[in-house]
C-alpha atoms as a PDB file:
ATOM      1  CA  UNK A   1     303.182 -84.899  20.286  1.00  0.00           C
ATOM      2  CA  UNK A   2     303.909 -82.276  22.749  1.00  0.00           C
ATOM      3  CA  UNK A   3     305.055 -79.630  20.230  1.00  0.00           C
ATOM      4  CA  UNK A   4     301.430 -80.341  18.383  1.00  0.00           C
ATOM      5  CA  UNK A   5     300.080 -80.173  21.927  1.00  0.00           C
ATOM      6  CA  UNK A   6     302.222 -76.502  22.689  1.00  0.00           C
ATOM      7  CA  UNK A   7     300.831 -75.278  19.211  1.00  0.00           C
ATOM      8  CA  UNK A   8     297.273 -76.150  20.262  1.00  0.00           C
ATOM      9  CA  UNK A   9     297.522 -74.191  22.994  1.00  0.00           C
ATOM     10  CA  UNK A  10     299.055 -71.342  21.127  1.00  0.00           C
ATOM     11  CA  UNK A  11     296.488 -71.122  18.712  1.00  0.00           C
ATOM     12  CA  UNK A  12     293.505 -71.046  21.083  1.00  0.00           C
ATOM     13  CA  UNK A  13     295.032 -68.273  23.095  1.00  0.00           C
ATOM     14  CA  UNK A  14     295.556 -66.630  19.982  1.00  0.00           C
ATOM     15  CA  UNK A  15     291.580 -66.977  19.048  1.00  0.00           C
ATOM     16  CA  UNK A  16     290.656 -65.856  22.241  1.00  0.00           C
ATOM     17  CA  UNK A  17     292.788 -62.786  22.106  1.00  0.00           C
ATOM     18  CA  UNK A  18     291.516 -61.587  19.105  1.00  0.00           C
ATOM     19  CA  UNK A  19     288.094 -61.531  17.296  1.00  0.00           C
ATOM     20  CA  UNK A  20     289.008 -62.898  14.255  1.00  0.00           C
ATOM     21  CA  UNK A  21     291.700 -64.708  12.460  1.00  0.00           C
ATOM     22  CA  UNK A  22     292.954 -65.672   8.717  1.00  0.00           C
ATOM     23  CA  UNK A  23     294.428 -68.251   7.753  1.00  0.00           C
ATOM     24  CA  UNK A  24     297.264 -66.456   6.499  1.00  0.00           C
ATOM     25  CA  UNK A  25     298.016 -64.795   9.721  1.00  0.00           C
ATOM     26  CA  UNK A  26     297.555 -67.822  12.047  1.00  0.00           C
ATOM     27  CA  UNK A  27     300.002 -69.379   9.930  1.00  0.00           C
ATOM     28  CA  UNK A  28     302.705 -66.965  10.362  1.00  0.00           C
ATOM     29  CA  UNK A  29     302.346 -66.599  14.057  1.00  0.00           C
ATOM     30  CA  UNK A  30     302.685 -70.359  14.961  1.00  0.00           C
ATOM     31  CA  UNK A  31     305.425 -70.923  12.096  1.00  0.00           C
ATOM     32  CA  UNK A  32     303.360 -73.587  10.170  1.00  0.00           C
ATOM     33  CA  UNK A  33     301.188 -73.878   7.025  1.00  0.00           C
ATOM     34  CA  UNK A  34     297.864 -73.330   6.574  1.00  0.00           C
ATOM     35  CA  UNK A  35     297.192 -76.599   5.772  1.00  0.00           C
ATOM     36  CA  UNK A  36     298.473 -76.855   9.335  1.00  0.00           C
ATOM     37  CA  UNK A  37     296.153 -74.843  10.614  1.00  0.00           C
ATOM     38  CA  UNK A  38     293.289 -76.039   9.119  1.00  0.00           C
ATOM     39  CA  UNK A  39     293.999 -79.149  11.094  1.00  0.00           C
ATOM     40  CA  UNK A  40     294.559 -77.782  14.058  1.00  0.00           C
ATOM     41  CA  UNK A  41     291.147 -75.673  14.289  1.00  0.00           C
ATOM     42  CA  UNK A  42     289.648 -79.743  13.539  1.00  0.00           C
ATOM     43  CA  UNK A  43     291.629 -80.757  16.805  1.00  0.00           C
ATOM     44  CA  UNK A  44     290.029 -77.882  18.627  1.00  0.00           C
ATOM     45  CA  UNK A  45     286.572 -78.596  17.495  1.00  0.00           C
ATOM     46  CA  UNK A  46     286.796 -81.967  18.118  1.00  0.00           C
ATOM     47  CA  UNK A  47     287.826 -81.274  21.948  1.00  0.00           C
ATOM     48  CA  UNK A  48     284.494 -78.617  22.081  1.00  0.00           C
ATOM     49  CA  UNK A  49     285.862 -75.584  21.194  1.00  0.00           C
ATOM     50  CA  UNK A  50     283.331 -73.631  19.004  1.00  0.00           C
ATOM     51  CA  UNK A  51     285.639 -72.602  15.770  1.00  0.00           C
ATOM     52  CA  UNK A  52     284.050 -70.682  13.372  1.00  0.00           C
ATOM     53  CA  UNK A  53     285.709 -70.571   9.358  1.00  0.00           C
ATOM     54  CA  UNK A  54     284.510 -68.268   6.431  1.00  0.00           C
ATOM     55  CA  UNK A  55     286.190 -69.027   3.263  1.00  0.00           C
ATOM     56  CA  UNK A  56     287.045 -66.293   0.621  1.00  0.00           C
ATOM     57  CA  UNK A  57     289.955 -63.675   0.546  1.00  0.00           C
ATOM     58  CA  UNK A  58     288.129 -61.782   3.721  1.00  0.00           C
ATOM     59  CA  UNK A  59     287.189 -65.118   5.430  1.00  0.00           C
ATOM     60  CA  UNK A  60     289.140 -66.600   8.809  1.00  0.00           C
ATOM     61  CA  UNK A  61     288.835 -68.298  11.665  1.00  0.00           C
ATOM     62  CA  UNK A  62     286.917 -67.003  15.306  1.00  0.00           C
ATOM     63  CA  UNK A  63     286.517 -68.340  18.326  1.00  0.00           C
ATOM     64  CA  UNK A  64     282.531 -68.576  18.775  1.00  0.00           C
ATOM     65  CA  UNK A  65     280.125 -69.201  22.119  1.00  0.00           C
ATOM     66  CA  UNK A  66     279.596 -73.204  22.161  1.00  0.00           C
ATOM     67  CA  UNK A  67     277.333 -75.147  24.274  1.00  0.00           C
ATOM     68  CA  UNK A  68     279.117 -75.533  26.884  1.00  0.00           C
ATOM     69  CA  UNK A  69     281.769 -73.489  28.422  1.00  0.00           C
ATOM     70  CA  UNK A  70     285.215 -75.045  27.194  1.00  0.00           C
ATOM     71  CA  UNK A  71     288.289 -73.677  29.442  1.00  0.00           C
ATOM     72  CA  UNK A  72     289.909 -70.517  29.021  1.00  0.00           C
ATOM     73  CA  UNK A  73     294.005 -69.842  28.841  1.00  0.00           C
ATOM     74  CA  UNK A  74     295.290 -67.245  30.858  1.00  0.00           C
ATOM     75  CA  UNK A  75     298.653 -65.628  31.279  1.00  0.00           C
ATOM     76  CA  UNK A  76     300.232 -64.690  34.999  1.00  0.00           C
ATOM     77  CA  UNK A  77     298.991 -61.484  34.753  1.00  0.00           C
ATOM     78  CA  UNK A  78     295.550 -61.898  33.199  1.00  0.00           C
ATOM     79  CA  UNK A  79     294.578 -64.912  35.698  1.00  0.00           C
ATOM     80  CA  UNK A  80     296.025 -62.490  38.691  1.00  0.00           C
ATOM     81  CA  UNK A  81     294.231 -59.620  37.771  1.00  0.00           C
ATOM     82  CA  UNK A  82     290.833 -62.257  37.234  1.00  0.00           C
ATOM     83  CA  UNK A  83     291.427 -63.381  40.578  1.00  0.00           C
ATOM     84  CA  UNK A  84     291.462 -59.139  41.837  1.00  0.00           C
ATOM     85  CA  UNK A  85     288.250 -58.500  40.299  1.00  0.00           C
ATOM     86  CA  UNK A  86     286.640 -61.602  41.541  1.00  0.00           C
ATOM     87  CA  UNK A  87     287.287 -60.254  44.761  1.00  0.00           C
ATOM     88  CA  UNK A  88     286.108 -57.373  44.155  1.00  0.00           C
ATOM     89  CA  UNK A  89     283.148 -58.121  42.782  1.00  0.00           C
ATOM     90  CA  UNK A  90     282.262 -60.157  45.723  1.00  0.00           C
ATOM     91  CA  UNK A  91     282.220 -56.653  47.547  1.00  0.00           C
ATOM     92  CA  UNK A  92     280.711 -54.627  44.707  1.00  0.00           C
ATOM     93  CA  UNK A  93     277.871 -52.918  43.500  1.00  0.00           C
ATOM     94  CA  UNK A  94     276.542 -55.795  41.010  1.00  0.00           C
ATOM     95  CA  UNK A  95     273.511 -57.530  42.645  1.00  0.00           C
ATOM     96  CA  UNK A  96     273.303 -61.137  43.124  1.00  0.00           C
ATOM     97  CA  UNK A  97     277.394 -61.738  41.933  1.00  0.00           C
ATOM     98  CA  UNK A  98     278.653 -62.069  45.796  1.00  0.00           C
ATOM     99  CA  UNK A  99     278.450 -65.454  45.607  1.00  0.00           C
ATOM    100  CA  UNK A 100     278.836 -66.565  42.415  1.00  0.00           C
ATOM    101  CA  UNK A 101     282.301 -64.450  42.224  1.00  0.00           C
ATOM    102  CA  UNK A 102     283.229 -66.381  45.846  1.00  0.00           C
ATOM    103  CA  UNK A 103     282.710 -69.753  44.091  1.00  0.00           C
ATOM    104  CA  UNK A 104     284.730 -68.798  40.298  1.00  0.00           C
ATOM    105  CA  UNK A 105     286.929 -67.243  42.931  1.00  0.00           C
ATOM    106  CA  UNK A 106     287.832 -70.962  44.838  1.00  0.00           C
ATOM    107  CA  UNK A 107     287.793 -72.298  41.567  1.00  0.00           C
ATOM    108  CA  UNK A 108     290.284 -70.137  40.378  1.00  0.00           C
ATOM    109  CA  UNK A 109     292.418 -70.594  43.101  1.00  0.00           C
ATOM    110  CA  UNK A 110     292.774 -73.824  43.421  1.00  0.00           C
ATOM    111  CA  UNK A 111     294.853 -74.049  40.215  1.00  0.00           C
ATOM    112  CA  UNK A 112     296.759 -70.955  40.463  1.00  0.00           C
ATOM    113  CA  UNK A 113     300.390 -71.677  40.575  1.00  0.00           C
ATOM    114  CA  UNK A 114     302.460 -71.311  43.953  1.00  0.00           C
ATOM    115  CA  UNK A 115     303.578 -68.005  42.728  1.00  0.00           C
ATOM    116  CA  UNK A 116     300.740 -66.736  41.211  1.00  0.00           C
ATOM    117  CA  UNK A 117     298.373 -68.133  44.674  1.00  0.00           C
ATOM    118  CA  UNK A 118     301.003 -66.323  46.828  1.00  0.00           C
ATOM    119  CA  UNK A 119     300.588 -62.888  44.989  1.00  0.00           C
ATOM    120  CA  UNK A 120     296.546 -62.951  45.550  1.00  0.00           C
ATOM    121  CA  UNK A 121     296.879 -64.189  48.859  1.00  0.00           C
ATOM    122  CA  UNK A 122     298.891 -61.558  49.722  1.00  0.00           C
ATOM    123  CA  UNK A 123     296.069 -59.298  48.552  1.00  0.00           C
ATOM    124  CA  UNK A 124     293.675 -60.999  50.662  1.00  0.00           C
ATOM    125  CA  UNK A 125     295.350 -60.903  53.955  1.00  0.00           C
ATOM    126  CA  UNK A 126     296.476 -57.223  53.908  1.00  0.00           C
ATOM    127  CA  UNK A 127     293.630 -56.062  52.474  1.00  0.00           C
ATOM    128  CA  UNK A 128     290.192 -54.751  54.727  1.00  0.00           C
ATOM    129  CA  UNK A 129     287.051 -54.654  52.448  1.00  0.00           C
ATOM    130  CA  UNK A 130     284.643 -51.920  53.132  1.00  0.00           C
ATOM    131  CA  UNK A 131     281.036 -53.848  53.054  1.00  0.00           C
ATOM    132  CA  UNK A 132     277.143 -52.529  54.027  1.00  0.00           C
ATOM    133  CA  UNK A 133     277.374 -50.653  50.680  1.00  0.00           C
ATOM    134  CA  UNK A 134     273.891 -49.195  50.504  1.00  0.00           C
ATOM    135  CA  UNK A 135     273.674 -47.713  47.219  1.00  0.00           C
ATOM    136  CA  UNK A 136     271.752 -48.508  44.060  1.00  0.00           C
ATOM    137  CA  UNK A 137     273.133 -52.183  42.213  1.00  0.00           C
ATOM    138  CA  UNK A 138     272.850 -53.370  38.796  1.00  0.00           C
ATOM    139  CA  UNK A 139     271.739 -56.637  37.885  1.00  0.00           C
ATOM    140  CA  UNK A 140     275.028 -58.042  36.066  1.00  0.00           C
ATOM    141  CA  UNK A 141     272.186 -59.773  33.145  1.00  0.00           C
ATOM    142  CA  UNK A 142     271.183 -55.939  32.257  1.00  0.00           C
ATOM    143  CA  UNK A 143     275.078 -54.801  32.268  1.00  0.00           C
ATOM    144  CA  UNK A 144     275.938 -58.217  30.216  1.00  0.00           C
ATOM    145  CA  UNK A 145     272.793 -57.060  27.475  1.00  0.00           C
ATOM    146  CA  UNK A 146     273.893 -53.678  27.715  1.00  0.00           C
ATOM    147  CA  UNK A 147     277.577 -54.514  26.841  1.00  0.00           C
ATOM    148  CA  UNK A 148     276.316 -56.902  24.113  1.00  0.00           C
ATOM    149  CA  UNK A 149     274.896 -53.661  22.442  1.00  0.00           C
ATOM    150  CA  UNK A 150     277.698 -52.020  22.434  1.00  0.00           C
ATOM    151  CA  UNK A 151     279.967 -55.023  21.400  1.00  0.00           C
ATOM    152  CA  UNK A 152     277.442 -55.645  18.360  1.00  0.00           C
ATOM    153  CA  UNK A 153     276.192 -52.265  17.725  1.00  0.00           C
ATOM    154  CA  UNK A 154     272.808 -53.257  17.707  1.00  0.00           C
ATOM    155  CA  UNK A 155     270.200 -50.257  18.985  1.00  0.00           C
ATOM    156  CA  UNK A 156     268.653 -50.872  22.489  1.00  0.00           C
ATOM    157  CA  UNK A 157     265.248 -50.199  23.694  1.00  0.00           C
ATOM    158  CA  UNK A 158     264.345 -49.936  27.245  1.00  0.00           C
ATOM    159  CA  UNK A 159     262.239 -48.028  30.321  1.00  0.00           C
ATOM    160  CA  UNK A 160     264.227 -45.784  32.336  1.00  0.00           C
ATOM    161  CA  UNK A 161     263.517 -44.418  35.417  1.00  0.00           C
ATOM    162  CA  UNK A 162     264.681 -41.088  36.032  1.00  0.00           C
ATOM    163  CA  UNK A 163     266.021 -38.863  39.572  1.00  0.00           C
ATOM    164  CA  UNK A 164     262.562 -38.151  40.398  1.00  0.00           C
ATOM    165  CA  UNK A 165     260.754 -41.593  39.675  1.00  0.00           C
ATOM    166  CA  UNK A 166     259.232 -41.018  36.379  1.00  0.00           C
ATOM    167  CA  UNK A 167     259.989 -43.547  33.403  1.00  0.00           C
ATOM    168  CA  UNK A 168     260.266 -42.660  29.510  1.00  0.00           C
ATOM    169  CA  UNK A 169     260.588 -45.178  26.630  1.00  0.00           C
ATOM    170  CA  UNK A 170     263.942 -44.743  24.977  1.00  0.00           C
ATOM    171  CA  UNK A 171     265.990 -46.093  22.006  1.00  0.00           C
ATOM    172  CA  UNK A 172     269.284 -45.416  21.919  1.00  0.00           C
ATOM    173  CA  UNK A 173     272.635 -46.532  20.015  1.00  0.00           C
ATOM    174  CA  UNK A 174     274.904 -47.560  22.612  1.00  0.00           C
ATOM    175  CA  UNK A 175     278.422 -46.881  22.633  1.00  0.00           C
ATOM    176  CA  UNK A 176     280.444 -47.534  25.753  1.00  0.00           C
ATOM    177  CA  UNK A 177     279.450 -48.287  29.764  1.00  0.00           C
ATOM    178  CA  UNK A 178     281.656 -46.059  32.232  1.00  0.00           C
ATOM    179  CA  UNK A 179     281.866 -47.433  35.898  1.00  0.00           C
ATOM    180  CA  UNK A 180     281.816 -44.889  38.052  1.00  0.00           C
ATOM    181  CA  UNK A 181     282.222 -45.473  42.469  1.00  0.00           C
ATOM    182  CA  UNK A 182     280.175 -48.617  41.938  1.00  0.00           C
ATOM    183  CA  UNK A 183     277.747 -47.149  39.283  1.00  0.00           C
ATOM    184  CA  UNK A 184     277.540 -47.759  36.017  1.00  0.00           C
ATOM    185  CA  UNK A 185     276.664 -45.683  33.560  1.00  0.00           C
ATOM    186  CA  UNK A 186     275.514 -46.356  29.538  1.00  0.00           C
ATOM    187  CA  UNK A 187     276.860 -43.335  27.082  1.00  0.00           C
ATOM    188  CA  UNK A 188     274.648 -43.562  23.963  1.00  0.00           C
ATOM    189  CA  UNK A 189     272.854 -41.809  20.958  1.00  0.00           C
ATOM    190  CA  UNK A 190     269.377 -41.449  21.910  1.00  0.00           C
ATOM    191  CA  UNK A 191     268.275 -41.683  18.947  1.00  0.00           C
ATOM    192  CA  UNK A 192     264.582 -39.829  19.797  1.00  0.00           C
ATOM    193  CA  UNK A 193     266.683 -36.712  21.136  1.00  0.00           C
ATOM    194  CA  UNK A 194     268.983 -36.657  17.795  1.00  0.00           C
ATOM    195  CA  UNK A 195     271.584 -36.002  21.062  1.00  0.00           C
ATOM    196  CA  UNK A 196     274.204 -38.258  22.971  1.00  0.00           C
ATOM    197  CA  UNK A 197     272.857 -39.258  26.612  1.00  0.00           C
ATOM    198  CA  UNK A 198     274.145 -40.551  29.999  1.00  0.00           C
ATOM    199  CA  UNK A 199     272.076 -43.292  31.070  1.00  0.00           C
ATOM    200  CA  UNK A 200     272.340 -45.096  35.356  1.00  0.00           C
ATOM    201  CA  UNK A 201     272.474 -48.307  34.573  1.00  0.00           C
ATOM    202  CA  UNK A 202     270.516 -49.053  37.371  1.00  0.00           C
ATOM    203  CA  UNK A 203     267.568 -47.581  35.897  1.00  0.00           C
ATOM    204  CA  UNK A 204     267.849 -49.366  32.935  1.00  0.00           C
ATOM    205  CA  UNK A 205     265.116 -51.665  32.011  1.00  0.00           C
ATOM    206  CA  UNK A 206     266.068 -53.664  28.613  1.00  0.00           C
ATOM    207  CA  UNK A 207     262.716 -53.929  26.558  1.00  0.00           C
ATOM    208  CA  UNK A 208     263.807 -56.891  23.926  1.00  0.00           C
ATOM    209  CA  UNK A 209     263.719 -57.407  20.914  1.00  0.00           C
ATOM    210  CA  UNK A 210     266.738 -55.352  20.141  1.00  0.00           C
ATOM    211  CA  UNK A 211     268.150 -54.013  16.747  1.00  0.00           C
ATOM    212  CA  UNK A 212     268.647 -53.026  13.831  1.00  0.00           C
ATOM    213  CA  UNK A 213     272.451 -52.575  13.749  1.00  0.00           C
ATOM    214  CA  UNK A 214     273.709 -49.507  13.327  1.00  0.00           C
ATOM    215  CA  UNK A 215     277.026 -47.601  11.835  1.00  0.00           C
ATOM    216  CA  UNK A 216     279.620 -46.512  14.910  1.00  0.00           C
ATOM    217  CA  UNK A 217     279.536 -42.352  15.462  1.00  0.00           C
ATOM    218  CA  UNK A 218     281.728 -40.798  16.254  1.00  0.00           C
ATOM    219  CA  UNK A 219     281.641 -40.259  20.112  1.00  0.00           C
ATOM    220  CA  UNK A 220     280.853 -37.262  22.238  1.00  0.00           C
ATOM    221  CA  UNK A 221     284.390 -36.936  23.604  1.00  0.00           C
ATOM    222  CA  UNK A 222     287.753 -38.815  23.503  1.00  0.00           C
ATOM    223  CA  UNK A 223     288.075 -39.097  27.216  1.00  0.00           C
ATOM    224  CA  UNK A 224     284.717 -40.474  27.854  1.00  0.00           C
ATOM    225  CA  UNK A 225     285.123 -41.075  31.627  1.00  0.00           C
ATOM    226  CA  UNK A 226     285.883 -37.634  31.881  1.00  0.00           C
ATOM    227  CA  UNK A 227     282.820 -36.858  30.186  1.00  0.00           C
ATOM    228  CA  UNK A 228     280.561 -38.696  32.065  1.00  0.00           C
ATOM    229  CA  UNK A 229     282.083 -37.223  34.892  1.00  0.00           C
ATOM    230  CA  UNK A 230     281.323 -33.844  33.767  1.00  0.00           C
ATOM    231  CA  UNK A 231     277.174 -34.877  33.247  1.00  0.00           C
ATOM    232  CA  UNK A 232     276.826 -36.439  36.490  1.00  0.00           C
ATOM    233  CA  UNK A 233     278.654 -33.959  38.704  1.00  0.00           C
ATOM    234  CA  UNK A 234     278.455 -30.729  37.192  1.00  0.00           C
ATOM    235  CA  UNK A 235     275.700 -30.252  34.054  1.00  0.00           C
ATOM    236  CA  UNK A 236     273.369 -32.759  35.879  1.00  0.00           C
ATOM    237  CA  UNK A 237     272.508 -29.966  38.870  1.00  0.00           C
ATOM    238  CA  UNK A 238     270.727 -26.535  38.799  1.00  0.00           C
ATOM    239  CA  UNK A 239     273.660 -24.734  40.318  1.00  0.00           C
ATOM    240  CA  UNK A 240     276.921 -25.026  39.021  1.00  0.00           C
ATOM    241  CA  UNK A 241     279.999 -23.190  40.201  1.00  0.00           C
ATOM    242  CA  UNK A 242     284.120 -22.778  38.897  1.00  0.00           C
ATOM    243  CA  UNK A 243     286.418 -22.783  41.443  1.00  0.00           C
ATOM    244  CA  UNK A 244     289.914 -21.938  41.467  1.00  0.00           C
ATOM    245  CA  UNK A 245     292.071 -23.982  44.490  1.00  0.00           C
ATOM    246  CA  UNK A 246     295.138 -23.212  45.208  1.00  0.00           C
ATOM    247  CA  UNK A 247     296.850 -26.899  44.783  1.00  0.00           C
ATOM    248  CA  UNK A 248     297.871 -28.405  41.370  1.00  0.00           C
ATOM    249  CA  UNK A 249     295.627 -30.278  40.020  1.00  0.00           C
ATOM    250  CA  UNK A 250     297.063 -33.706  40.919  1.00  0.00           C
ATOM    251  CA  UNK A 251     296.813 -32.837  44.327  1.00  0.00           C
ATOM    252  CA  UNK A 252     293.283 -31.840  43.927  1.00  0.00           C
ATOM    253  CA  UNK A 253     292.269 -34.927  42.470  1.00  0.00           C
ATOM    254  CA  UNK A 254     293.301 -36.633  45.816  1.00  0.00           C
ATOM    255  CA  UNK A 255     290.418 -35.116  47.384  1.00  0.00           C
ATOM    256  CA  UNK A 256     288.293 -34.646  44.426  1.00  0.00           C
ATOM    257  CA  UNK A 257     286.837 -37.796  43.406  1.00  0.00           C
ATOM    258  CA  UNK A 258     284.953 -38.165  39.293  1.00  0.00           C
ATOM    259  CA  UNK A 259     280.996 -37.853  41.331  1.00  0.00           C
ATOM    260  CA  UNK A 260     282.042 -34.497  42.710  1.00  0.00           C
ATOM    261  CA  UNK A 261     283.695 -32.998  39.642  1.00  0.00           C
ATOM    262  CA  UNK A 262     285.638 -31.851  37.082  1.00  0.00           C
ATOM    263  CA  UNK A 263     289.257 -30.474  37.403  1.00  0.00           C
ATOM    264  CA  UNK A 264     291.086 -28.748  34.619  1.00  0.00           C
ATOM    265  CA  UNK A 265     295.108 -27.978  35.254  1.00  0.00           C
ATOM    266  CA  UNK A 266     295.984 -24.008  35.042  1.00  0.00           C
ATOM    267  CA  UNK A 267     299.940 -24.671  36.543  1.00  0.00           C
ATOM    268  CA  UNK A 268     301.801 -26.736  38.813  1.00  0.00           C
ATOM    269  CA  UNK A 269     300.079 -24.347  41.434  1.00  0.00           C
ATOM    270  CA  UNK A 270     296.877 -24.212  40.947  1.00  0.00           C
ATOM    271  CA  UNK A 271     293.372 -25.507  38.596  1.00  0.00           C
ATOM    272  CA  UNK A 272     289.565 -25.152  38.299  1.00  0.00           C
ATOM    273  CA  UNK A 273     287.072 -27.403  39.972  1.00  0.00           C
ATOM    274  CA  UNK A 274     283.966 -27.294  38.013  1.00  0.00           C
ATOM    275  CA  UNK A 275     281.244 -28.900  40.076  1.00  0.00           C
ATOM    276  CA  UNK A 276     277.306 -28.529  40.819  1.00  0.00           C
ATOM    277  CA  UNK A 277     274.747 -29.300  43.247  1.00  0.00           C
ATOM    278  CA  UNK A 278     270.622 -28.706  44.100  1.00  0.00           C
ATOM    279  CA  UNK A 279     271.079 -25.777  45.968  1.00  0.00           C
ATOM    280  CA  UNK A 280     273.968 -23.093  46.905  1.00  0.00           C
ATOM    281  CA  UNK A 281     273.938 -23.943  50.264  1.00  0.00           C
ATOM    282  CA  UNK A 282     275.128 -27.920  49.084  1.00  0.00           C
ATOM    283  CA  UNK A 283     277.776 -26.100  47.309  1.00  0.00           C
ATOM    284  CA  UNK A 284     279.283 -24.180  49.753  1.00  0.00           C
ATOM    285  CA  UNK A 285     279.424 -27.228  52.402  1.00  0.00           C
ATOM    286  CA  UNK A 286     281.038 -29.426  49.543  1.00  0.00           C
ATOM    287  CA  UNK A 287     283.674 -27.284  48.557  1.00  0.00           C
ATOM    288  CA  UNK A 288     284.257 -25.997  52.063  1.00  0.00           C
ATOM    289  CA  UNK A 289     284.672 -29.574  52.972  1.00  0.00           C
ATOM    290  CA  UNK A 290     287.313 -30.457  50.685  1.00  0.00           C
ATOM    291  CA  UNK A 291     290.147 -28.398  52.899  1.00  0.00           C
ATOM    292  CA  UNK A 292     291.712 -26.669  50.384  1.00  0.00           C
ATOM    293  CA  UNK A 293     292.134 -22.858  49.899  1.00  0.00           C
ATOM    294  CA  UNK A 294     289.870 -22.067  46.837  1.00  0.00           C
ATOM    295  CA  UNK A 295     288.491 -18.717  45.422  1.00  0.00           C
ATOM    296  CA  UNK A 296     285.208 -18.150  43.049  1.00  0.00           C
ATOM    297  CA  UNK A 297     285.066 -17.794  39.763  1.00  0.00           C
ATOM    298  CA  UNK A 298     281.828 -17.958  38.972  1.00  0.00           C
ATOM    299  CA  UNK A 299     278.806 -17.749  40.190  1.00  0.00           C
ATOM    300  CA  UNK A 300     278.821 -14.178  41.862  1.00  0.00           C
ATOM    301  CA  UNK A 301     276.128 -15.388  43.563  1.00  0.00           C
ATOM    302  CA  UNK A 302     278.060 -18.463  45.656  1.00  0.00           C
ATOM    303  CA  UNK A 303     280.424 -15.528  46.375  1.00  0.00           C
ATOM    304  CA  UNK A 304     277.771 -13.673  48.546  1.00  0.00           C
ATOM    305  CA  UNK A 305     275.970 -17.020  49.922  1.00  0.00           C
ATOM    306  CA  UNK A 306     279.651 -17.814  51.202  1.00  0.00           C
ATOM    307  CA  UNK A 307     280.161 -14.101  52.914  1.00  0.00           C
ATOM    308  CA  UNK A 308     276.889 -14.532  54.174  1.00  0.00           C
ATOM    309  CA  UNK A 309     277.341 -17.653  55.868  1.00  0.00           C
ATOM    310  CA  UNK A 310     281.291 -16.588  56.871  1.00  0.00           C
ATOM    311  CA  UNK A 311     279.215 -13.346  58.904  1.00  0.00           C
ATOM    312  CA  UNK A 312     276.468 -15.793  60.522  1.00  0.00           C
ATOM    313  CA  UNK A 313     279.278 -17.730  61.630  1.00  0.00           C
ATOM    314  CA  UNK A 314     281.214 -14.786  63.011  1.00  0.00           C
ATOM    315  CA  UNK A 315     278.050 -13.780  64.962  1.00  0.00           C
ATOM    316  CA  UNK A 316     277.663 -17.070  66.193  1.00  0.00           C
ATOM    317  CA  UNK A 317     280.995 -17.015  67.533  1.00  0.00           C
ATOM    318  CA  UNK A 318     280.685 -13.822  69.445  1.00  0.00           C
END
């Protein structure tokens, strides 16, 4: 009874790890036949888990969304790491999860082994949480439909609201959300544009229904965080400058965050902050402000606006 019981719980963690399962393969992971397994997936069902089966050579088993919410199996490290982002959340930019994370969060807790509840505690005790956030949320139904696109590669229609107020109708093929410094952010095919867009997720208004499905492109860059990155803090402004600074670029990126810009590695003594702002003058404050030695590369023109400023300075000073 309690090796059936051990194989149970092997085989749901194994359908919740992966999307889907044959026979076959179940089989040889949990030693048995697939006769076996066949019976075991009825011993799940019966106890409410949702257990999908296709027969045929490409059918197998899956691990589908049930009526009710049947409990999970986590690892030490998964259910640690579930516990961190509770917490998190509870602090983050999401609106409305506060206090729904607070309550999964006591939930969780209370079961957590000694070990494990000693790790997060740890966490919580030495650990100060920055509140009064006072920038833009996302409501987490809009981030769960956006990710649902993505996951199913269905096209997604909604109203979005752009830097200035105005709203446009898009459809788009999503591909991937990028978090961002408590943004969000939707990389996608507008499909309109015949281009691949950066979307706030905040000013994202789903317009149901959704769909058709669509075939997976090939995506606008292998490091898409970096890519966002580049739209938001360099090609999204009307000025944009290169910088050279005279630290390596891991040291840069200590005071150079992914909402201010872009670095790019020359040698262990130096690299290229490619940035952008509204106006020159924004520019000069924000890389001024960063302390480190720098020199331009380009524009000529945040060259001169720097001179200028260094002379009105000097005058100032007497």
């Amino acid at each position: 009874m309690l090796e059936t019981s051990a194989r149970l719980l092997r085989l749901l963690s194994l359908l919740q790890a992966h999307r889907e399962w044959s026979g076959p393969d179940l089989a040889e992971r949990l030693g048995v036949t697939p006769r076996t397994v066949r019976r075991d997936v009825e011993r799940l069902r019966e106890l409410g888990y949702p257990v999908h089966s296709s027969p045929g050579t490409a059918g197998g088993y899956q691990l589908g969304a049930g009526a009710a919410l049947p409990p999970l199996l986590l690892d030490d490290e998964e259910a640690v790491a579930v516990a961190v982002g509770l917490r998190q959340a509870a602090y983050g930019g999401v609106e409305g999860i506060e206090e729904t994370s607070v309550r999964a969060l006591a939930k969780l807790e209370q079961v957590l082994p000694d070990r494990l509840r000693r790790r997060v505690g740890a966490l919580t005790t030495f650990t100060v949480p920055m509140r009064g956030y006072a920038g833009p949320t996302v409501d987490p139904a809009v981030l769960t439909e956006l990710a649902g696109a993505c996951r199913d590669g269905e096209r997604l229609r909604f109203a979005y609201r752009d830097h200035d107020g105005g709203t446009s109708r898009r459809t788009v093929e999503p591909h991937r959300l990028v978090s961002a410094q408590r943004r969000w952010y939707l990389v996608a095919w507008d499909v309109d544009r015949a281009d691949w867009r950066t979307f706030r997720a905040d000013r994202i208004t789903p317009t149901p229904p959704h769909g058709p499905r669509f075939a997976p492109r090939r995506p606008p860059a292998e490091d898409l965080a970096g890519y966002v990155s580049r739209g938001v803090s360099v090609a999204a402004y009307a000025e944009r400058a290169t910088v050279r600074l005279r630290v390596s670029a891991e040291t840069a990126a200590r005071h150079v965050s992914a909402m201010d810009g872009v670095l790019e590695a020359l040698d262990e003594h130096s690299c290229l902050l490619h940035t952008g702002a509204h106006h020159l003058d924004v520019l000069v404050i924000h890389i001024v402000l960063l302390g480190l030695d720098f020199e331009v590369v380009e524009p000529a023109a945040l060259g001169d606006r720097i001179r200028e400023i260094r002379d009105r300075l000097s005058r100032s000073l007497g």
